[in-house]
Protein backbone atom coordinates (compact mmCIF):
# COMPACT_ATOMS: atom_id res chain seq x y z
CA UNK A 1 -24.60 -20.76 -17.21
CA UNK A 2 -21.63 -18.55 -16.17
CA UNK A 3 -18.34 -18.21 -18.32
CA UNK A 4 -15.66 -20.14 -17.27
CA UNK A 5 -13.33 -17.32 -17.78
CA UNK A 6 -15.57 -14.80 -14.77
CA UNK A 7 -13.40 -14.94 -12.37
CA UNK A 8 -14.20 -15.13 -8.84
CA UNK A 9 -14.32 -11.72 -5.96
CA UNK A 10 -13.57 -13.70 -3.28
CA UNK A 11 -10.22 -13.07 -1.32
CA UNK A 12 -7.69 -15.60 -1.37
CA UNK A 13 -5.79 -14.80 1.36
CA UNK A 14 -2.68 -17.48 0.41
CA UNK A 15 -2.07 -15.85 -2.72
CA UNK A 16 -2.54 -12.13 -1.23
CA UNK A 17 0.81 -13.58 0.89
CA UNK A 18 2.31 -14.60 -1.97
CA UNK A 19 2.14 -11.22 -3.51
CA UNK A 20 2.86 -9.47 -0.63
CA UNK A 21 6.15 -11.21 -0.11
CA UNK A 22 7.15 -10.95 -3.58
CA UNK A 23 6.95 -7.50 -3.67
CA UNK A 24 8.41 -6.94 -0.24
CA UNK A 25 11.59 -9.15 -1.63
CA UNK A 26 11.70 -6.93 -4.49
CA UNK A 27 11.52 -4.05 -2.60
CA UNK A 28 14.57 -5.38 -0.32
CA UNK A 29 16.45 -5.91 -3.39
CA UNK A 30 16.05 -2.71 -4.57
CA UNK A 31 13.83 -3.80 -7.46
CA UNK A 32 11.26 -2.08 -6.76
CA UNK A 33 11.74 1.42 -5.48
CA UNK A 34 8.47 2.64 -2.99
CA UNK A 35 9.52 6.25 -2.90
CA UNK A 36 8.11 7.36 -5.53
CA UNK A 37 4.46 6.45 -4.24
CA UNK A 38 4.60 8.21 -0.95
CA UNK A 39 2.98 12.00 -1.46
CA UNK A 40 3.86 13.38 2.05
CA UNK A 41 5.68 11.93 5.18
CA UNK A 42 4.22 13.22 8.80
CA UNK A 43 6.09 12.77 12.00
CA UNK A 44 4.21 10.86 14.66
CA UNK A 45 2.74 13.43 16.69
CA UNK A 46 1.00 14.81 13.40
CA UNK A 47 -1.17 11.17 13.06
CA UNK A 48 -4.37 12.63 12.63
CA UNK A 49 -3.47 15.14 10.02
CA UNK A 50 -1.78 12.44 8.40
CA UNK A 51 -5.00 9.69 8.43
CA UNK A 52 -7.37 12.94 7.40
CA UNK A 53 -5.11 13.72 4.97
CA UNK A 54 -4.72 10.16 3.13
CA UNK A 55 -8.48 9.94 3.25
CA UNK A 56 -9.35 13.31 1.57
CA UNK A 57 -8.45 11.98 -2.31
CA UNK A 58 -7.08 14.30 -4.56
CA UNK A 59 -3.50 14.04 -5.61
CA UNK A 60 -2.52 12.06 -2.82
CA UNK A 61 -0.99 8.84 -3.20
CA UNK A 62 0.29 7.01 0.00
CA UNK A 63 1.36 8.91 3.10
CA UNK A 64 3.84 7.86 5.77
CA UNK A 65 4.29 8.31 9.18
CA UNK A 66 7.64 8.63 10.42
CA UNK A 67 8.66 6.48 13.77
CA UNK A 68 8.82 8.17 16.76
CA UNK A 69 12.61 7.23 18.25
């Protein structure tokens, strides 16, 4: 018989949007400051360097692509 404290894998998509929200208010309210995670930011036209480069590991944390305005 399984332990009662194994906790499931499955997804539970309300309380992903729970989280998600929370820290997205936080974030708003300055928080919780996102800066600090992004390694590199690319301008638009540079997208594919960008995706390669967020996929490649190493020191890289979170990259961001800049809006094209």
């Amino acid at each position: 018989m399984a332990s009662r404290s194994m906790r499931s894998s499955a997804p539970c998509p309300a309380r992903e949007d729970e989280v998600a929200r929370a820290v997205l208010e936080m974030m708003v309210s300055g928080r919780i400051d996102p800066r600090p995670l992004v390694t590199r930011v690319f301008p638009f036209a540079e997208l594919p360097a960008a995706i390669r480069e967020a996929g490649g590991g190493g020191e890289i944390i979170k990259v961001q692509i800049g809006n094209p305005s």
